[in-house]
N, C-alpha and C. Protein backbone atom coordinates (compact mmCIF):
# COMPACT_ATOMS: atom_id res chain seq x y z
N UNK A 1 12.72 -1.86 15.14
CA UNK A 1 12.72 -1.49 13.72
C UNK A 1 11.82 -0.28 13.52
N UNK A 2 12.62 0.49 12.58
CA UNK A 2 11.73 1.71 12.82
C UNK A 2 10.73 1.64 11.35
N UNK A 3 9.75 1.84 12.37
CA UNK A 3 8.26 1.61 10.71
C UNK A 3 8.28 2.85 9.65
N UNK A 4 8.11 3.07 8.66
CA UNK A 4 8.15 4.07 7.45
C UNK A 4 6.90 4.74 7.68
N UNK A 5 6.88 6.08 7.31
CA UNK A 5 6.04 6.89 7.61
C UNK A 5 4.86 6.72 6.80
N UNK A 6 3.57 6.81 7.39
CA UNK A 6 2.41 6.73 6.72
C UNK A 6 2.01 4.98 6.14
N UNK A 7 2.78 4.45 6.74
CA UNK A 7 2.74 2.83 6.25
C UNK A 7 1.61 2.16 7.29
N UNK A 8 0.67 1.83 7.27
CA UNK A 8 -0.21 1.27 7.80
C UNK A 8 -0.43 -0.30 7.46
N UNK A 9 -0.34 -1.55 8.85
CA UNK A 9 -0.08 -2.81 9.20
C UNK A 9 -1.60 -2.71 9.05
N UNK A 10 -1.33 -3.74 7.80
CA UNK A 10 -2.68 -4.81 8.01
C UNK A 10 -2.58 -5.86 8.44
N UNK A 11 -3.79 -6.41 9.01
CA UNK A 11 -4.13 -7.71 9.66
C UNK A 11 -4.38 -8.84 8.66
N UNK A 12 -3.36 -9.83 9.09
CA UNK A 12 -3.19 -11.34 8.47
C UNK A 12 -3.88 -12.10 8.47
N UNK A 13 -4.57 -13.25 8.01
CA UNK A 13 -5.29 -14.23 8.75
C UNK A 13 -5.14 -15.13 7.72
N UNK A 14 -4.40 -16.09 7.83
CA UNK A 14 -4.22 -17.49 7.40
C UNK A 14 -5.57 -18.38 7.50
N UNK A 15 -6.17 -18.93 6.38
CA UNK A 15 -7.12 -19.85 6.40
C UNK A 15 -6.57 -21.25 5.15
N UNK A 16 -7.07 -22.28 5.47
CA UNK A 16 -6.48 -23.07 4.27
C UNK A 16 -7.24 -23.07 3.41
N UNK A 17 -7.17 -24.33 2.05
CA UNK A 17 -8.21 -23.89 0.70
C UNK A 17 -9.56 -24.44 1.33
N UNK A 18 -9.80 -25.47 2.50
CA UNK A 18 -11.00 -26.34 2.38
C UNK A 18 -11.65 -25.35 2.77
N UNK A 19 -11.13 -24.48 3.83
CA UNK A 19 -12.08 -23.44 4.82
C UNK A 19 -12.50 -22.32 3.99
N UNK A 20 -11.54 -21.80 3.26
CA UNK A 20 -11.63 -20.71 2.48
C UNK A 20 -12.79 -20.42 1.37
N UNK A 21 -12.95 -22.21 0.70
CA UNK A 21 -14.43 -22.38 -0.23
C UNK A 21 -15.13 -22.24 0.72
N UNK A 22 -15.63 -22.79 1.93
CA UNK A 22 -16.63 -23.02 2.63
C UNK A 22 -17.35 -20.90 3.27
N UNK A 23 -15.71 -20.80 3.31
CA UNK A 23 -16.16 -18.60 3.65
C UNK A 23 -16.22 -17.94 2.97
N UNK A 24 -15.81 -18.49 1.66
CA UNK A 24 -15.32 -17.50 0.79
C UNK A 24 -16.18 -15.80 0.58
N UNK A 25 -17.52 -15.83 0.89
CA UNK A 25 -18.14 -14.70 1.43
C UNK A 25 -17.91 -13.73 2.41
N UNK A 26 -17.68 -14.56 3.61
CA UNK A 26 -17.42 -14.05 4.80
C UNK A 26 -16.00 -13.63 4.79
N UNK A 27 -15.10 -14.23 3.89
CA UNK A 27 -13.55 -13.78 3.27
C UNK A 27 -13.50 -12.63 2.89
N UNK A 28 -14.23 -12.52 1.88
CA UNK A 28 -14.11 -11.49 0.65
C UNK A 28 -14.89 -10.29 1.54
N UNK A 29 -15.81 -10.05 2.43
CA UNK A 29 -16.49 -9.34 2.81
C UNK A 29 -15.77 -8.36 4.12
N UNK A 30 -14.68 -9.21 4.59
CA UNK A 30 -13.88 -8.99 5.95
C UNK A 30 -12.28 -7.98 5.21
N UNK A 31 -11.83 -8.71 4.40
CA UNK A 31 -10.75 -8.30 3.47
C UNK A 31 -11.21 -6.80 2.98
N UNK A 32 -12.42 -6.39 2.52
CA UNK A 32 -12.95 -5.37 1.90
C UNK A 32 -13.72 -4.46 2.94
N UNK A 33 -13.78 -5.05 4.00
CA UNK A 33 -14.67 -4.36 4.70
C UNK A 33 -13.46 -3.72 6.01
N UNK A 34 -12.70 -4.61 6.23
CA UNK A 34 -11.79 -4.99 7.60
C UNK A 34 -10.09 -3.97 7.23
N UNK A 35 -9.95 -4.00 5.75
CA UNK A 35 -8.68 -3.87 4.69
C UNK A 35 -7.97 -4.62 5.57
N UNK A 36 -8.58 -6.51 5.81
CA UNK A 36 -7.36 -7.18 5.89
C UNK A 36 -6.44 -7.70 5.04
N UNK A 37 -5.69 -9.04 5.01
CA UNK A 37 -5.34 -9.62 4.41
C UNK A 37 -5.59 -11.10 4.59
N UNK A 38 -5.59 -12.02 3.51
CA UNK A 38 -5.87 -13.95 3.87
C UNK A 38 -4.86 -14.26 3.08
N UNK A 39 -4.15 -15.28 3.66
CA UNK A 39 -3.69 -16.23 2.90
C UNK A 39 -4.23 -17.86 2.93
N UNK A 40 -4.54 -17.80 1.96
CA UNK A 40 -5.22 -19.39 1.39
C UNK A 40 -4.10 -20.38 1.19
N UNK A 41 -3.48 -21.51 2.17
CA UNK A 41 -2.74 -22.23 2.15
C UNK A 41 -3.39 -23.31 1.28
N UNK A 42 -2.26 -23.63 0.63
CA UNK A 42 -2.82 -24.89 -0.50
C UNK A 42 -1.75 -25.98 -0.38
N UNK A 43 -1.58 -27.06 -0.60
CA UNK A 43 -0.25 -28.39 -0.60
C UNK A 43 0.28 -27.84 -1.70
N UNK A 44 1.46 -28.68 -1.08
CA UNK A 44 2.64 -27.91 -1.75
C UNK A 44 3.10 -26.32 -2.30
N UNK A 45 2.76 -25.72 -0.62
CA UNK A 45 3.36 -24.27 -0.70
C UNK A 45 2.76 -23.58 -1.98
N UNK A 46 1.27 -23.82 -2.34
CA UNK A 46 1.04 -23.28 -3.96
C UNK A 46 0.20 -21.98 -3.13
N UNK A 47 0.73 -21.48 -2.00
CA UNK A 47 -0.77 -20.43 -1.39
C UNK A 47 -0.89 -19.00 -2.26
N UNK A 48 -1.99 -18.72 -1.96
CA UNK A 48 -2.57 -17.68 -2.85
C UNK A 48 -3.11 -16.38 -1.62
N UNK A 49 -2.86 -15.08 -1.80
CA UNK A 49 -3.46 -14.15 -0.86
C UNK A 49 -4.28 -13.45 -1.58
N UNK A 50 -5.33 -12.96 -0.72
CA UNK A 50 -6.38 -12.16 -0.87
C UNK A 50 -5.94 -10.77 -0.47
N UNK A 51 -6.27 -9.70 -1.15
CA UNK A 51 -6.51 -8.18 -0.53
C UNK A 51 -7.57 -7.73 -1.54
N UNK A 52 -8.06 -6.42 -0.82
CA UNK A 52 -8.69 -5.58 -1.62
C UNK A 52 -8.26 -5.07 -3.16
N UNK A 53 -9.31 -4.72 -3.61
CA UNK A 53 -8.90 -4.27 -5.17
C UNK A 53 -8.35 -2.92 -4.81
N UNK A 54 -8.58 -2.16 -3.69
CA UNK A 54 -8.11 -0.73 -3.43
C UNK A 54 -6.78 -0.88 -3.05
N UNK A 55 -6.66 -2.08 -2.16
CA UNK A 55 -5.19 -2.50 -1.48
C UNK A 55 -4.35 -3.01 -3.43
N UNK A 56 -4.74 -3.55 -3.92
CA UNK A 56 -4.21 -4.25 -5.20
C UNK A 56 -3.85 -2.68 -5.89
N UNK A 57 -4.61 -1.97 -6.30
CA UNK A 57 -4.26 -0.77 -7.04
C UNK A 57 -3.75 -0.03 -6.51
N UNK A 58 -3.55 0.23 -4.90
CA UNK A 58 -2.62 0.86 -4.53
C UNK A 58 -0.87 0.65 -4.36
N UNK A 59 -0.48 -1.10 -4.10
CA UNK A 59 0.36 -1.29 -4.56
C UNK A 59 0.92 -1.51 -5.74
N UNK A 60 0.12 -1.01 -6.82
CA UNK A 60 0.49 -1.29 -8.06
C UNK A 60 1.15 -0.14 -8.61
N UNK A 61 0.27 1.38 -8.38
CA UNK A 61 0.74 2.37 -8.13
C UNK A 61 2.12 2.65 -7.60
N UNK A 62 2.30 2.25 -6.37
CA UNK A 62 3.15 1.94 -5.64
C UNK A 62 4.47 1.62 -6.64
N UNK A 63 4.81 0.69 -6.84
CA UNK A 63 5.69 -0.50 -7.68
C UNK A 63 5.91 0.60 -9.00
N UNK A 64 4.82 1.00 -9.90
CA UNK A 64 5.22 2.27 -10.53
C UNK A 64 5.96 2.99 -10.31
N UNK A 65 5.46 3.58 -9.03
CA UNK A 65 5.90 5.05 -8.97
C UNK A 65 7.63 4.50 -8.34
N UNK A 66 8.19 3.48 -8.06
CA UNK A 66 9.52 3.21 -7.47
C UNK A 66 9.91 2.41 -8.50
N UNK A 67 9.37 2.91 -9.90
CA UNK A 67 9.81 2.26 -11.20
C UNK A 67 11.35 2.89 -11.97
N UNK A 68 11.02 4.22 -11.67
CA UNK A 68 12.44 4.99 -12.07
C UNK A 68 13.22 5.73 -10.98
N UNK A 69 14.28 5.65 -10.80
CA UNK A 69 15.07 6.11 -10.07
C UNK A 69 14.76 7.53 -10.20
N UNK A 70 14.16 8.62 -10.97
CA UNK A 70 13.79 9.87 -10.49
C UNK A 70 12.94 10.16 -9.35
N UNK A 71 11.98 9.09 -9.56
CA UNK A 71 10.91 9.12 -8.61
C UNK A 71 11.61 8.46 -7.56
N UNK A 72 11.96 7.45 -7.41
CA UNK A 72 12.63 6.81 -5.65
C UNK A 72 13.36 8.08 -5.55
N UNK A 73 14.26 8.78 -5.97
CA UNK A 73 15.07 10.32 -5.26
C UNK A 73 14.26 11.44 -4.83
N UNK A 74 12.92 11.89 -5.78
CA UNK A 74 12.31 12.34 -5.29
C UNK A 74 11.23 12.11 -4.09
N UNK A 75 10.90 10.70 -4.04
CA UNK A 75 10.28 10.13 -2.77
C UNK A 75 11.25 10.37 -1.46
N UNK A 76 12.53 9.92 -1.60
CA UNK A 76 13.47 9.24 -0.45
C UNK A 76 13.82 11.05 -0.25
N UNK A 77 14.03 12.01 -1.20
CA UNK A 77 13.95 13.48 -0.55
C UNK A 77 12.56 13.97 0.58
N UNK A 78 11.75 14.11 -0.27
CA UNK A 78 10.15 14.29 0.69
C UNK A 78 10.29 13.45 1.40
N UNK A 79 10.30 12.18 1.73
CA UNK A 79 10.74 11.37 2.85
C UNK A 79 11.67 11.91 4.26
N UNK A 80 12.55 12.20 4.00
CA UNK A 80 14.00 13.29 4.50
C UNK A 80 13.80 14.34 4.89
N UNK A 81 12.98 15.35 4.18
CA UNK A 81 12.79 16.43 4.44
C UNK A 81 11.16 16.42 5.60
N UNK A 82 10.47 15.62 5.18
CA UNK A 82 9.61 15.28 6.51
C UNK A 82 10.00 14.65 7.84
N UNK A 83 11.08 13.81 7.84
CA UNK A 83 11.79 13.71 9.12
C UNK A 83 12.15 14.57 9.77
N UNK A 84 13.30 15.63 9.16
CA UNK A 84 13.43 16.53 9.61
C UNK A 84 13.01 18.09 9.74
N UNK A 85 10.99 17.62 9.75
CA UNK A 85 10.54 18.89 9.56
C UNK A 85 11.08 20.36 8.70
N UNK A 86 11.66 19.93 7.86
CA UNK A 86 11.96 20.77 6.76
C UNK A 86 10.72 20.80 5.66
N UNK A 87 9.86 21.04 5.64
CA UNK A 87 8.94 20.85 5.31
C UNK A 87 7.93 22.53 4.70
N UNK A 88 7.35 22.59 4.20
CA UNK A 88 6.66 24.26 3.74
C UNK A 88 5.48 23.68 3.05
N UNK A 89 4.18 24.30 3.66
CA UNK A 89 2.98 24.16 3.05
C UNK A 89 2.95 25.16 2.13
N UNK A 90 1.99 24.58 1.22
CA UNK A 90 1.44 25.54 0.10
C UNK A 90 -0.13 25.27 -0.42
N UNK A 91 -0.09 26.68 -0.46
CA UNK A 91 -1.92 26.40 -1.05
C UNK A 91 -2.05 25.75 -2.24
N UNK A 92 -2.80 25.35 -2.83
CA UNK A 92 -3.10 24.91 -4.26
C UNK A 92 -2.44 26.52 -5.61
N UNK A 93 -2.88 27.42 -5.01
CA UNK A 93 -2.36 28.43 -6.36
C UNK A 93 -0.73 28.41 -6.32
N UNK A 94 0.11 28.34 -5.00
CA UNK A 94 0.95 28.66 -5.09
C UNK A 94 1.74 27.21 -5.46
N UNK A 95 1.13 26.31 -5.66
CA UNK A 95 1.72 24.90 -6.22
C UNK A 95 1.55 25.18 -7.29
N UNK A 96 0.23 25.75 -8.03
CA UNK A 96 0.63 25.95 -9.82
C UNK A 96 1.17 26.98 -9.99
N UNK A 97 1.59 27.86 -9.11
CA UNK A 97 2.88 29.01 -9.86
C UNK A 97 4.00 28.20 -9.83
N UNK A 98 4.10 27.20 -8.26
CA UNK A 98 6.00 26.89 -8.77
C UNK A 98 5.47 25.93 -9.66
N UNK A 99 4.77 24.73 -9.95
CA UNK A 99 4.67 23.97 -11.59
C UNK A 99 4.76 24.80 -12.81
N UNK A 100 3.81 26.06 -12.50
CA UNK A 100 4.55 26.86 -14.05
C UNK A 100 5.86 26.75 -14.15
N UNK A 101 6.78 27.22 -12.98
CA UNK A 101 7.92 27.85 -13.57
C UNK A 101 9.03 26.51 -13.86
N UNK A 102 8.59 25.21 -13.96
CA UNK A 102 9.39 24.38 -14.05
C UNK A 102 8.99 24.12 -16.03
């Protein structure tokens, strides 16, 4: 399976709820420190995951920005055009001349 560009695998770690009160420091400190991930198994499939607030606001962002179909076309283009090194840098001035002219 081919992985998406710039997508970075975080690390899982399953703990249940009894263990999870007993770390919950050593949880919260590893998650934020580590950018892992926990899932807190609870009965009856009620589990709850942990990430960072940076990891949380970045997929939130995320979920936004693939909110309107302008933006997924313009992603899935820059996407495309970085595969196939079609690609052109620009300095910062010459990004606000082409934004002027739009």
């Amino acid at each position: 399976m081919e992985k998406a560009i710039g997508v970075i695998e975080m690390a899982t770690t399953v703990i249940n709820i009894t263990d999870a009160r007993k770390n919950l420091k050593k949880i919260t400190d590893d998650v934020v420190t580590n950018n892992t991930t926990v899932i807190i198994t609870k009965p009856h499939a009620k589990n709850v995951v942990v990430i960072s607030e940076a990891e949380y606001r970045a997929t939130q962002e995320t979920l936004h920005l693939l909110d309107s179909k302008e933006n997924q076309y313009a992603l899935d283009k820059s996407l495309s055009q970085l595969k196939t090194k079609n690609v052109q840098a620009l300095s910062a001035e010459e990004w606000r001349k082409l934004n002027e002219k739009d």
